[in-house]
Protein backbone atom coordinates (compact mmCIF):
# COMPACT_ATOMS: atom_id res chain seq x y z
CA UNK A 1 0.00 0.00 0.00
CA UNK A 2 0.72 3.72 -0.67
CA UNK A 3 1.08 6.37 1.35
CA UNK A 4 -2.39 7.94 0.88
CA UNK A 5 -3.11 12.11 1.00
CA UNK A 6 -5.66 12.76 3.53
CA UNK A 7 -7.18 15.86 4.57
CA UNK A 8 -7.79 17.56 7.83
CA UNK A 9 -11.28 16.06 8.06
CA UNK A 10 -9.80 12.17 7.34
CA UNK A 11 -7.37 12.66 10.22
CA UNK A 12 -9.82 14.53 12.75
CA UNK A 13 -11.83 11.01 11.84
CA UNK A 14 -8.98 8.86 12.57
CA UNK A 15 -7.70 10.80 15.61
CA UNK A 16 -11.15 9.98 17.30
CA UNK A 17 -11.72 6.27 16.23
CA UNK A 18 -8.06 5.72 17.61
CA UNK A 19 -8.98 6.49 21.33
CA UNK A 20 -12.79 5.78 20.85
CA UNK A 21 -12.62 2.75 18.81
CA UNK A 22 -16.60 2.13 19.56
CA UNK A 23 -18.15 5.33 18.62
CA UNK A 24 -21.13 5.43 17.04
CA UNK A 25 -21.50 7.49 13.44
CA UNK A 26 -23.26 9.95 15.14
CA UNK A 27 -20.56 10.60 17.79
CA UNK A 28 -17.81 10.33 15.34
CA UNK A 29 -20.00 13.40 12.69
CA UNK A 30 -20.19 15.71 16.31
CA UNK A 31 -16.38 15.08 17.29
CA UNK A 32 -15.42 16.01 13.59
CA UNK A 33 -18.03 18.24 12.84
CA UNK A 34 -19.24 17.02 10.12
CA UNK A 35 -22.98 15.52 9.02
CA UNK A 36 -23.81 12.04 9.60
CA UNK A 37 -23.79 10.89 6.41
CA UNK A 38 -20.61 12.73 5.36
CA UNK A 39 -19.17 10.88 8.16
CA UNK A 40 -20.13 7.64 7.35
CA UNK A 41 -18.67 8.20 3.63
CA UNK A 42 -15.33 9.22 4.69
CA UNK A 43 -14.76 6.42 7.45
CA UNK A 44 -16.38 4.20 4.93
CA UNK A 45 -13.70 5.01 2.74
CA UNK A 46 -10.88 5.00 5.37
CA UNK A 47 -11.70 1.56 5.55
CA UNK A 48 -12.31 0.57 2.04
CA UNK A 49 -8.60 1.70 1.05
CA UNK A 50 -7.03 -0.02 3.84
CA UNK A 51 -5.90 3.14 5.95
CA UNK A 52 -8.13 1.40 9.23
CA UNK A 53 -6.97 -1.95 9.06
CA UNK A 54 -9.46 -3.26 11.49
CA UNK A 55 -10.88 -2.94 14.98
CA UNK A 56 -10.17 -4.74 18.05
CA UNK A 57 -10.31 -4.97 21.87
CA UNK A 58 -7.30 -4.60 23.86
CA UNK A 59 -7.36 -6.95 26.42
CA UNK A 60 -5.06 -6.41 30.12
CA UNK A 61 -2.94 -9.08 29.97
CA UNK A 62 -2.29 -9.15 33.95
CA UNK A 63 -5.81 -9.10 34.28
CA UNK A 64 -5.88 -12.57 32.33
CA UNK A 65 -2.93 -13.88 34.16
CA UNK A 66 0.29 -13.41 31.90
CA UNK A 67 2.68 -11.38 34.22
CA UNK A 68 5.48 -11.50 31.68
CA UNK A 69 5.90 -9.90 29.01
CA UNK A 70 9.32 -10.50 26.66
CA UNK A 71 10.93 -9.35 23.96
CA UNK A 72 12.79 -12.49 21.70
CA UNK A 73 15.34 -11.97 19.46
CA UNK A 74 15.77 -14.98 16.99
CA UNK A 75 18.37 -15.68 14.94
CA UNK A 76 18.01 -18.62 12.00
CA UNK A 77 20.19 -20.87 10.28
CA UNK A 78 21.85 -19.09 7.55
CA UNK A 79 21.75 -20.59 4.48
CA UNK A 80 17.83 -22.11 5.61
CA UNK A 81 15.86 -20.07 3.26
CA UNK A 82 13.52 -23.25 3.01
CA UNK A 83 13.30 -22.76 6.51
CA UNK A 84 11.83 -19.04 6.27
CA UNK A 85 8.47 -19.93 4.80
CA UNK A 86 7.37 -22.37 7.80
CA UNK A 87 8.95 -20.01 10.42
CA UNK A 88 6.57 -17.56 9.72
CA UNK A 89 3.84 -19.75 9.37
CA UNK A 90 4.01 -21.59 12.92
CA UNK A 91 4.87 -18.01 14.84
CA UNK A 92 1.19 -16.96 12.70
CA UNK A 93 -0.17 -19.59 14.45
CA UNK A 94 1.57 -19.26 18.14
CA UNK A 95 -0.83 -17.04 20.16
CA UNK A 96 2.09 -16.04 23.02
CA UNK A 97 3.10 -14.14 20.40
CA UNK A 98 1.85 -10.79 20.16
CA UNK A 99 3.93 -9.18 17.61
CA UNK A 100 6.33 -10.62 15.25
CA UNK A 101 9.00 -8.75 12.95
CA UNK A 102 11.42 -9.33 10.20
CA UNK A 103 14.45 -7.14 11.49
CA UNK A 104 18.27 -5.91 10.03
CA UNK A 105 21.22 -6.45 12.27
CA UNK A 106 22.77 -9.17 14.35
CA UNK A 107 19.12 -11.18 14.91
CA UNK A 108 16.61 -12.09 12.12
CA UNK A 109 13.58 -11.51 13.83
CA UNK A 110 12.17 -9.60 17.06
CA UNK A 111 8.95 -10.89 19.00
CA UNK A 112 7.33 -9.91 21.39
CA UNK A 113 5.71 -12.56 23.68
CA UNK A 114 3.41 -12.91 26.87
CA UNK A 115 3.40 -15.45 29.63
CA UNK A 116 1.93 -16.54 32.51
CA UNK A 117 5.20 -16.54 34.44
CA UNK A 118 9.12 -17.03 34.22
CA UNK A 119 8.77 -20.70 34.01
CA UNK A 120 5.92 -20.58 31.32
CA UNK A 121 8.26 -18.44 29.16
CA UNK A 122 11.09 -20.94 29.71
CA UNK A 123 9.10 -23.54 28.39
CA UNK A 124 7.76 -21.73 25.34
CA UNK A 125 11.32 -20.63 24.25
CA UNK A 126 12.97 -24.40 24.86
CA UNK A 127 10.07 -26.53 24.05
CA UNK A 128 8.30 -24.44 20.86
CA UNK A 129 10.35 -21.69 19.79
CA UNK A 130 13.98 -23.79 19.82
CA UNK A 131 12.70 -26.71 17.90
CA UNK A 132 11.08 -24.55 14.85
CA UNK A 133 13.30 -25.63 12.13
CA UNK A 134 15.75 -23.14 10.87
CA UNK A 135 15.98 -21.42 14.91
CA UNK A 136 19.84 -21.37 15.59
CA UNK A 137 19.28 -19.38 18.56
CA UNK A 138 16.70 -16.84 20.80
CA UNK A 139 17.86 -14.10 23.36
CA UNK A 140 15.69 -12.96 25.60
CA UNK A 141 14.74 -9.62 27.69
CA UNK A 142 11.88 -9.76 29.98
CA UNK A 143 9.61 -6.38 30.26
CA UNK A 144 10.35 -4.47 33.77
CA UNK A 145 7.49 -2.23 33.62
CA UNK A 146 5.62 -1.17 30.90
CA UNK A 147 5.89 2.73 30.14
CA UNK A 148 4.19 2.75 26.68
CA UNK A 149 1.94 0.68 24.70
CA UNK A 150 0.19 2.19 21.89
CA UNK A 151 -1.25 1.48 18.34
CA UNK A 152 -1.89 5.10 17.84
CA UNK A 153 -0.74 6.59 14.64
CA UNK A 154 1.06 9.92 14.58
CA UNK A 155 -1.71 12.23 12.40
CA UNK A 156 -0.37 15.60 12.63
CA UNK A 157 0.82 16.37 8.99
């Protein structure tokens, strides 16, 4: 996808749905100022051209019992291109992991990964993560505290 040119309007839209994700039209047409139906054609089209991506709940992971929270750095077997293909596919499919993403430097990939505890984590990274074919090796960092966590855009032009 393209960058896209949006006007003040689209990003007055988008500022609101990111920290009221369950506004109704009507809400979302008196936060922008604009008429309902106006409304509904723009964020319509926001969606239709893939610039809202979809909607979701954010859940409190210590609320649900995961306490840890880690960052993984994974590096593969070089020369394991074969190897690439079903990585991605099994960490798709692993729901400890959060986030998941092709970097450059010393490690191949970063992911970010949740847990019910230190042992939990242990046995994710040696029994699952370690035996994914192509994994030469994982480094890990557990989270301390959390001082930002956001899926908010930058809008300001």
């Amino acid at each position: 996808m393209h960058s896209v040119e949006l006007d003040q309007i689209d990003r007055r839209i988008l500022s609101f749905l990111q920290e009221h994700g369950r506004a109704t039209n009507l809400e979302l047409a008196d936060a922008v100022r604009l008429s309902p139906a106006q409304t509904l054609r723009r964020h319509r089209r926001l969606e239709e051209i893939g610039i809202i991506k979809r909607y979701e709940t954010r859940l409190c992971a210590e609320g649900l019992g995961f306490d840890v929270v880690a960052f993984i750095h994974v590096t593969m077997e070089r020369g394991h291109i074969r190897d690439l293909a079903k990585f991605k596919e099994l960490v798709a499919e692993l729901p400890q992991i959060q986030e998941c993403f092709s970097v450059t430097g010393e490690v191949d990939y970063v992911l970010k990964v949740v847990a019910r505890d230190l042992k939990s984590l242990s046995d994710f990274l040696l029994d699952t993560l370690m035996r994914i074919p192509g994994v030469s090796g994982v480094k890990s960092s557990v989270c301390l505290d959390e001082i930002k966590c956001t899926s908010a855009m930058p809008l300001k032009p």
